[in-house]
N, C-alpha and C. Protein backbone atom coordinates (compact mmCIF):
# COMPACT_ATOMS: atom_id res chain seq x y z
N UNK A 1 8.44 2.74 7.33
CA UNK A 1 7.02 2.43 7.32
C UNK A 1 6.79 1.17 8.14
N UNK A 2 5.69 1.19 9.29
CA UNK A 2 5.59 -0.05 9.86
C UNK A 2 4.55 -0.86 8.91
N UNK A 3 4.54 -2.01 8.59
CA UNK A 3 3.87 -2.32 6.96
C UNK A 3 3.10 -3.50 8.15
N UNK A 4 1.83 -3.46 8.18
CA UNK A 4 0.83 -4.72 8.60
C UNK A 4 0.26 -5.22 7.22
N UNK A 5 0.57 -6.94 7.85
CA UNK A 5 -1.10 -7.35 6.90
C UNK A 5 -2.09 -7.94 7.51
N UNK A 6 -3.51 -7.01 7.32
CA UNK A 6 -4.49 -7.20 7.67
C UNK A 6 -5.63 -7.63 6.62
N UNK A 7 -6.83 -7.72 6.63
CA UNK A 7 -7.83 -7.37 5.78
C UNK A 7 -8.15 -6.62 5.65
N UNK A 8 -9.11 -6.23 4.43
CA UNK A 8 -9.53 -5.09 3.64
C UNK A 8 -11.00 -5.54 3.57
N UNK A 9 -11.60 -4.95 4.08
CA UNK A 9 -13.18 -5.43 3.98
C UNK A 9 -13.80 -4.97 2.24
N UNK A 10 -14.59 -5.42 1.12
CA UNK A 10 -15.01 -5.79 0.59
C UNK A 10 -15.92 -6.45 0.20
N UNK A 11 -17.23 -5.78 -0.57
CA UNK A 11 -18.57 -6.05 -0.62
C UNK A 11 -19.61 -5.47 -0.06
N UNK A 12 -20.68 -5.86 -0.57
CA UNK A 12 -21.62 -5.48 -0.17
C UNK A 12 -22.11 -5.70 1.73
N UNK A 13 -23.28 -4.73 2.10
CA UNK A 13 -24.11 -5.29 3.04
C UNK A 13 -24.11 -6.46 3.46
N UNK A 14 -24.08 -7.27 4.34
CA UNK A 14 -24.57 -8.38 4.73
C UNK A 14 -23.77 -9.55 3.90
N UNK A 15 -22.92 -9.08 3.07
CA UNK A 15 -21.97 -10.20 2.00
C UNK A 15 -20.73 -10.21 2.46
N UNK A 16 -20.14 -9.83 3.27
CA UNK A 16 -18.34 -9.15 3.16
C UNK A 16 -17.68 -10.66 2.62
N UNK A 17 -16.70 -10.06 2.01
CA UNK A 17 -15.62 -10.41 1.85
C UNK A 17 -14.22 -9.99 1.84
N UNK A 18 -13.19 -10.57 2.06
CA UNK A 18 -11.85 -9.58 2.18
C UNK A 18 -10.68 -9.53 1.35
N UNK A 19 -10.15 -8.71 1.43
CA UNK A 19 -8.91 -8.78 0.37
C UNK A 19 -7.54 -9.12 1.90
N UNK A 20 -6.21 -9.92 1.44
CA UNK A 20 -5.35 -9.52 2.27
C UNK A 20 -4.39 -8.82 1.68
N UNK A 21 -3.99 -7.83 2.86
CA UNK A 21 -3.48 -6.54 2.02
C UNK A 21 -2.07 -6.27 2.54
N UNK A 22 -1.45 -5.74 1.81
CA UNK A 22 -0.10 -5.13 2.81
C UNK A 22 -0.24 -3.54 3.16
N UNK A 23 -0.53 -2.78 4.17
CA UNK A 23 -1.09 -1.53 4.35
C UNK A 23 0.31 -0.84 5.32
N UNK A 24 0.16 1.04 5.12
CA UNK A 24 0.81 1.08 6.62
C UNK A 24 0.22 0.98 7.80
N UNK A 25 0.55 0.65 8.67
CA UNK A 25 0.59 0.28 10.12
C UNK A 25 -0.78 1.59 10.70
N UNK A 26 0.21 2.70 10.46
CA UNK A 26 -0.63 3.94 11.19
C UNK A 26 -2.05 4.49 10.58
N UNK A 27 -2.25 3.40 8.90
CA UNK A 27 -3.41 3.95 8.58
C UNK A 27 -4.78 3.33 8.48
N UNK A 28 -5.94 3.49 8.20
CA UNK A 28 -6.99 2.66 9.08
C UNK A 28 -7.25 1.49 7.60
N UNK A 29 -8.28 0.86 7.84
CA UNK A 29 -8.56 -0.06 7.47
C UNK A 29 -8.63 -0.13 5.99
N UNK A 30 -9.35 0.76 5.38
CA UNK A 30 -9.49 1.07 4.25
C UNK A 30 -8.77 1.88 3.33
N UNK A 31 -7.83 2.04 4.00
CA UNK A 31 -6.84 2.75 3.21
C UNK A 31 -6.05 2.79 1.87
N UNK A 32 -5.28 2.91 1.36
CA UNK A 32 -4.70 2.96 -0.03
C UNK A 32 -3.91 1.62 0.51
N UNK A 33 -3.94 0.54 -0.47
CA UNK A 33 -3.27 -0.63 -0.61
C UNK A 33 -1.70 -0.67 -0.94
N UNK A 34 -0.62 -1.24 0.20
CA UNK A 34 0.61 -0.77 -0.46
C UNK A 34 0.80 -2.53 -1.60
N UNK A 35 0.55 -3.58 -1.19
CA UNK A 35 0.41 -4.29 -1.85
C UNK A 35 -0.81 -5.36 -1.43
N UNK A 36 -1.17 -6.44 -2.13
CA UNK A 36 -2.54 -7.31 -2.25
C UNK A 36 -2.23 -8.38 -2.68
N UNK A 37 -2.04 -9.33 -1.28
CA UNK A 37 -1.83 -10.72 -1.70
C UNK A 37 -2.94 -11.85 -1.33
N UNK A 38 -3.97 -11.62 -1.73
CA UNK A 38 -4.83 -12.48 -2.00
C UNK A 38 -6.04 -11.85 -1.18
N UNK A 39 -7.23 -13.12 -1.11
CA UNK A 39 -8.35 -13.02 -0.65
C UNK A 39 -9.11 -13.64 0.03
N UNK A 40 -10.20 -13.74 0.68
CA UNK A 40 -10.75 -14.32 1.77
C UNK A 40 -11.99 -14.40 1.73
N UNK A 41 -12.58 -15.28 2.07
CA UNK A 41 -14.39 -15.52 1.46
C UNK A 41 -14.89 -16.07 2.77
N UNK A 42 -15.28 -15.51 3.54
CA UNK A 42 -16.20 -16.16 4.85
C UNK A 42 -17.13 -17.00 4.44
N UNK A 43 -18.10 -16.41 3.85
CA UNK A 43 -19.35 -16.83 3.56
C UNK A 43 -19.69 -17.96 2.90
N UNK A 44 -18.30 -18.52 2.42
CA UNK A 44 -18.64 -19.98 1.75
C UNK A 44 -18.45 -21.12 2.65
N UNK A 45 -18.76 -22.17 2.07
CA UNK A 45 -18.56 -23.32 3.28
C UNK A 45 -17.82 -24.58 2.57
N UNK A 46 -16.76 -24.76 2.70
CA UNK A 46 -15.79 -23.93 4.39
C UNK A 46 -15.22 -22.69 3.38
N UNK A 47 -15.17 -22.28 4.03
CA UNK A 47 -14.34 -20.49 3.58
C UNK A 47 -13.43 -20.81 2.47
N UNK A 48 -13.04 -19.71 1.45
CA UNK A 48 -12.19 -20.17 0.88
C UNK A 48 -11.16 -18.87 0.71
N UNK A 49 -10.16 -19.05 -0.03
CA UNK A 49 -8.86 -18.02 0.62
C UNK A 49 -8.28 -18.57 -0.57
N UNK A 50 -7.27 -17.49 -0.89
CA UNK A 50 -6.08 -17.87 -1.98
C UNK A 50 -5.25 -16.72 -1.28
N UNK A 51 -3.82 -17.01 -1.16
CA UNK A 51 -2.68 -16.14 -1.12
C UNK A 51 -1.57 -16.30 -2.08
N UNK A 52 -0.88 -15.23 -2.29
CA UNK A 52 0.14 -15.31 -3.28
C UNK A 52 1.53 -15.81 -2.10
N UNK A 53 1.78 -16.61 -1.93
CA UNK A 53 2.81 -17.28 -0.57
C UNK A 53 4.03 -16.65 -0.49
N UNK A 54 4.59 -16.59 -1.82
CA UNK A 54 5.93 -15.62 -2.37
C UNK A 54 5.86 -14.43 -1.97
N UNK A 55 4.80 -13.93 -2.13
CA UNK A 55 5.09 -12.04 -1.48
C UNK A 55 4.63 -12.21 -0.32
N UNK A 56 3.67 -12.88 0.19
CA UNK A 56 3.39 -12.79 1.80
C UNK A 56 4.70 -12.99 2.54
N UNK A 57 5.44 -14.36 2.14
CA UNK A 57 7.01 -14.80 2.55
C UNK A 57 8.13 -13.74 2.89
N UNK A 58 7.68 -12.85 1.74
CA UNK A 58 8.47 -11.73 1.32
C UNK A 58 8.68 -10.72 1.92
N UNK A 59 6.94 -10.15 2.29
CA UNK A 59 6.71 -9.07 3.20
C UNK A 59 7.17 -9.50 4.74
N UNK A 60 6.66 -10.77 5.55
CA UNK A 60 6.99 -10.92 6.42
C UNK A 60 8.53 -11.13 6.83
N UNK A 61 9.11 -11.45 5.80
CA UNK A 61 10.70 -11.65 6.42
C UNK A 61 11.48 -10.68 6.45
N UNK A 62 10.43 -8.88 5.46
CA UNK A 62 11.32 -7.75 5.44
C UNK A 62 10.63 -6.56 6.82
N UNK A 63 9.86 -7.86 7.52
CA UNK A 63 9.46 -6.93 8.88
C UNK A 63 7.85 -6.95 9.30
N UNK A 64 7.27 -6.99 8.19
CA UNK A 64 5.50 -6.50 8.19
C UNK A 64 5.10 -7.86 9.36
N UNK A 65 4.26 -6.82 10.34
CA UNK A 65 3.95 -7.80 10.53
C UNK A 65 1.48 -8.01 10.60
N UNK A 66 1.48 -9.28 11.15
CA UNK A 66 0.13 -9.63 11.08
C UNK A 66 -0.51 -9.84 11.42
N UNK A 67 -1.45 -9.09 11.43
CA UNK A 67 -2.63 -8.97 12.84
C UNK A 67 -3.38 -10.21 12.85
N UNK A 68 -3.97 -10.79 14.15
CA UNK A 68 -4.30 -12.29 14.02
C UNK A 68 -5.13 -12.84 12.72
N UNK A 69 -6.38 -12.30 12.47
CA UNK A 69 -7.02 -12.63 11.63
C UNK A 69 -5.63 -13.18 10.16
N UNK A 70 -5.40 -12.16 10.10
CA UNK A 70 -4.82 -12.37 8.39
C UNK A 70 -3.60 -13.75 8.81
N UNK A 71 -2.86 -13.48 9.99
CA UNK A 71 -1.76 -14.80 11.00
C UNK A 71 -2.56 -15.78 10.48
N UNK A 72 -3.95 -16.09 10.83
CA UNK A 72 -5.13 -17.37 10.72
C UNK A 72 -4.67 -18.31 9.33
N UNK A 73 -4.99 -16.76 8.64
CA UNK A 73 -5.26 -16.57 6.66
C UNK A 73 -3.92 -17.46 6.54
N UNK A 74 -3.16 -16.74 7.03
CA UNK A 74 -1.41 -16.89 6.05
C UNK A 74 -1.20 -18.16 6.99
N UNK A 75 -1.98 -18.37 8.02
CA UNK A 75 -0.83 -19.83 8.97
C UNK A 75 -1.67 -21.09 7.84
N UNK A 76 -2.56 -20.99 7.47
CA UNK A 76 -3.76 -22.18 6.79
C UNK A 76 -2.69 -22.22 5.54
N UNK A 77 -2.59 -21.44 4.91
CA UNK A 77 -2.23 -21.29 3.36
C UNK A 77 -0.38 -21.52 3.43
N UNK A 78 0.04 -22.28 4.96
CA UNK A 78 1.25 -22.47 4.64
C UNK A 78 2.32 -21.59 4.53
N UNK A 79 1.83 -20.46 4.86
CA UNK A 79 3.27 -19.26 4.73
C UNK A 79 3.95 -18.98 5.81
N UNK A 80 3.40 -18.91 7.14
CA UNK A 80 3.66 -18.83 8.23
C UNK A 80 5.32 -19.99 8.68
N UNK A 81 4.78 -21.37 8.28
CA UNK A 81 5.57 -22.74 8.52
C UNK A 81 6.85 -22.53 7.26
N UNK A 82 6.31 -22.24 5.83
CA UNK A 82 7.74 -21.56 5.46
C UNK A 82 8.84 -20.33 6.12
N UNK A 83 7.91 -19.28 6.64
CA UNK A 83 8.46 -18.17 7.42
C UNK A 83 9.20 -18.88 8.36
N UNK A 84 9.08 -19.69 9.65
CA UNK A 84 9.54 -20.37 10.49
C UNK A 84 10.78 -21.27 9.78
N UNK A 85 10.85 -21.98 8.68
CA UNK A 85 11.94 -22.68 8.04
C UNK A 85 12.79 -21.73 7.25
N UNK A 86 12.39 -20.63 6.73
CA UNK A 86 13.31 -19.54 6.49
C UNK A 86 14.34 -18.72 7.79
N UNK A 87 13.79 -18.45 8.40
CA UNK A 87 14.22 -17.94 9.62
C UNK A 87 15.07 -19.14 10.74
N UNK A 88 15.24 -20.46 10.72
CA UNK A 88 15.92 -21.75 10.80
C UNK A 88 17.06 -21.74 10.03
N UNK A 89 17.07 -21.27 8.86
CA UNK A 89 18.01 -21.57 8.03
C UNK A 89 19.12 -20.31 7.77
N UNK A 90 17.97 -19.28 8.71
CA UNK A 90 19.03 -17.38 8.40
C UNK A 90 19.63 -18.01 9.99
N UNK A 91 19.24 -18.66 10.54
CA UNK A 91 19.95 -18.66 12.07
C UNK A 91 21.41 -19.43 12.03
């Protein structure tokens, strides 16, 4: 399975908000969730976001990878800079 994490759009009209998701690769946006590590709030100021860092860590080091938007999500929330010191330390 090629496993992306992207967003999951969520909400109403004119409200969105997102979930970040672990999905397969080949299926579209809305699809059945293979896992859900957190969420994403545009609309507040400044935005606000929670990720679970442990399974994002998790998914990315067993391959998944992340389309920019959610890269943004996961580089802010610190998972990205662990990914990079994990992968330092497998070298």
């Amino acid at each position: 399975m090629a496993a992306k994490i992207r967003l999951k759009r969520v909400g109403r009209k004119g409200q969105p908000s997102y979930r970040v998701v672990v999905l397969d690769g080949r299926k579209p946006r809305d699809a059945k969730v293979v896992a859900e590590l957190g969420y994403y709030d545009p609309k507040t100021n400044p935005a606000t976001f929670a990720i679970d860092n442990e399974a994002a860590l998790k998914w990315l080091l067993n391959g998944a990878k992340a389309t920019p938007a959610a890269r943004d999500i996961l580089s802010k929330a610190g998972v990205m800079a662990a990914l990079n010191e994990a992968r330092l330390k497998k070298a």
